[in-house]
Protein backbone atom coordinates (compact mmCIF):
# COMPACT_ATOMS: atom_id res chain seq x y z
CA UNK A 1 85.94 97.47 114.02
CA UNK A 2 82.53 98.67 113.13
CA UNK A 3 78.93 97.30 113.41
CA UNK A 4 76.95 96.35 110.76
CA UNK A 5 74.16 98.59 109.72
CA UNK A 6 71.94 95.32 110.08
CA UNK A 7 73.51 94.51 113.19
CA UNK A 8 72.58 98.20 114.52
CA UNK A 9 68.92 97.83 112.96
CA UNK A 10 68.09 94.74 114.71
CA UNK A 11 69.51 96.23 117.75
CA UNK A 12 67.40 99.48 117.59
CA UNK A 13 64.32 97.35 117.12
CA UNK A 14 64.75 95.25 120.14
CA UNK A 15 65.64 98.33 121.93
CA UNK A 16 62.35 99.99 121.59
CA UNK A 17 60.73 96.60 121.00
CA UNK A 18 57.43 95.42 122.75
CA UNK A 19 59.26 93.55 125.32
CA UNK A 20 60.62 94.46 129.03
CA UNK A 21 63.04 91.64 128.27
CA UNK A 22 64.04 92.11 124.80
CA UNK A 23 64.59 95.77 125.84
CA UNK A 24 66.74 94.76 128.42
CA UNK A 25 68.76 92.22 126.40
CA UNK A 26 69.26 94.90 123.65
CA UNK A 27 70.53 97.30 126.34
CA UNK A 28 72.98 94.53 127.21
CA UNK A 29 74.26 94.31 123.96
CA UNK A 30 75.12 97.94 123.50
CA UNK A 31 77.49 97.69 126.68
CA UNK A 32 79.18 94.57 125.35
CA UNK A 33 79.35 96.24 121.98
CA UNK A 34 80.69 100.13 123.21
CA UNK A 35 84.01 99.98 121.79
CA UNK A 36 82.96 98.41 118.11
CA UNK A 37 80.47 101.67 117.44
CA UNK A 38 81.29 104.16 115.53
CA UNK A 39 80.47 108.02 116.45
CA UNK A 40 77.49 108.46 114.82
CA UNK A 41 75.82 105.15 115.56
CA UNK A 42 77.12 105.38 119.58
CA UNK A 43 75.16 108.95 119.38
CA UNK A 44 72.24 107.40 118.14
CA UNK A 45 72.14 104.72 120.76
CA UNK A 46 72.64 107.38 123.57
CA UNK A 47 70.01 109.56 122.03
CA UNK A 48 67.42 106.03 121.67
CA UNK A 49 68.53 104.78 124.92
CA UNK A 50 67.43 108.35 127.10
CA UNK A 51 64.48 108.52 125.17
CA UNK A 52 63.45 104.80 126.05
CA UNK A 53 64.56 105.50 129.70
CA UNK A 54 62.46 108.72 130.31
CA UNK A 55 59.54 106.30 129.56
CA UNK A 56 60.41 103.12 130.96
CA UNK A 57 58.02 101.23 133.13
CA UNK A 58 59.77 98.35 133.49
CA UNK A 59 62.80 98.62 136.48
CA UNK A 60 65.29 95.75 134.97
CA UNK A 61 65.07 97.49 131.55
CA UNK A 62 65.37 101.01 132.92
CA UNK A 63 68.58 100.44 134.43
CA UNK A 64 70.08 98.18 131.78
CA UNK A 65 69.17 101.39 129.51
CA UNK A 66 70.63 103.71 131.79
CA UNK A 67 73.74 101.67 132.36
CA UNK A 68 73.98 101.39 128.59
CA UNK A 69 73.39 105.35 127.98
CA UNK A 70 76.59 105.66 130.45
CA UNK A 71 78.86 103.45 129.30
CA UNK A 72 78.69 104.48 125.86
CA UNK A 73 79.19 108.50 126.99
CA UNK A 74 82.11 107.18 129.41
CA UNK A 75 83.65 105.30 126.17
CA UNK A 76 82.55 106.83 123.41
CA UNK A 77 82.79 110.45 122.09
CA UNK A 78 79.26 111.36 122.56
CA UNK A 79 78.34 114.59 121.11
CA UNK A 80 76.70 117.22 124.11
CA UNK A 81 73.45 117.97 122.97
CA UNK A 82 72.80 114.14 122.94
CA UNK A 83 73.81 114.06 126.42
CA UNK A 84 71.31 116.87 127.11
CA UNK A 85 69.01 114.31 126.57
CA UNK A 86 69.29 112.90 130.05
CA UNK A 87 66.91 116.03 131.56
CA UNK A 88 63.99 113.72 129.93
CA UNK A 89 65.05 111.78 133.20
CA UNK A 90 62.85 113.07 135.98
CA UNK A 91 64.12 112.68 138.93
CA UNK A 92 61.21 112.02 140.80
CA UNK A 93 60.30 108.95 139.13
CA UNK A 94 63.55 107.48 138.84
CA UNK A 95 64.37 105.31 141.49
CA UNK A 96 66.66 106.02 143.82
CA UNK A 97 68.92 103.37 143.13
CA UNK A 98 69.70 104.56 139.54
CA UNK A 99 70.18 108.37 140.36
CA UNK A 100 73.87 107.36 140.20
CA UNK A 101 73.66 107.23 136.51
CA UNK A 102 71.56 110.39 136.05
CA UNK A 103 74.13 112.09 138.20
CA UNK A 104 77.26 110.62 136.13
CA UNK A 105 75.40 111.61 132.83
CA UNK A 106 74.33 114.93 134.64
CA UNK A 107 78.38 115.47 135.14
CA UNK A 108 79.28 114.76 131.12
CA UNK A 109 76.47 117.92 130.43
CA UNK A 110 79.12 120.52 129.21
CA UNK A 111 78.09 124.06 131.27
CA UNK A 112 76.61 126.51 129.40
């Protein structure tokens, strides 16, 4: 089963929607949704999701994000250079407690 191209509209604009919370609650959604994407909109979301992360101010958004971002590469077949994305992370800013996802996304980084 697929998602909606409506479905994933509305869902990429609450993800990089004015709100902390409707940011958060979109983030949410993707990991209840992981196994109904299809390839090319689960890349997408990865891609939108590291992006948002690398400027997130807000700390319950920025780890719903990040949590997202990993369960769709742990589920999903996410292409590498999407993954690459997660060196927008930097790891000085991050917090400390969410390192664990930058290091699990890190780890799905093919070696080149």
């Amino acid at each position: 089963m697929s998602i909606e191209a409506r479905a994933i509209l509305t869902l990429v604009s609450n993800l990089a929607g004015g709100s902390a919370t409707a940011r958060a609650t979109a983030s949410d959604e993707v990991t209840d949704w992981t196994g109904s994407f299809t390839p090319q909109q689960a890349n997408v979301l990865t891609s939108l999701l590291l992006w948002l992360a690398s400027v997130e101010s807000d700390p319950t958004a920025l780890e719903a994000e990040l949590h997202a971002a990993a369960e769709l590469v742990e589920n999903c077949s996410i292409d590498p250079t999407v993954i690459n994305d997660v060196h927008l992370l930097n790891p000085e800013t991050l917090p400390a407690p969410l390192h664990e996802y930058r290091d699990f996304l890190l780890s799905e980084v093919p070696s080149q």
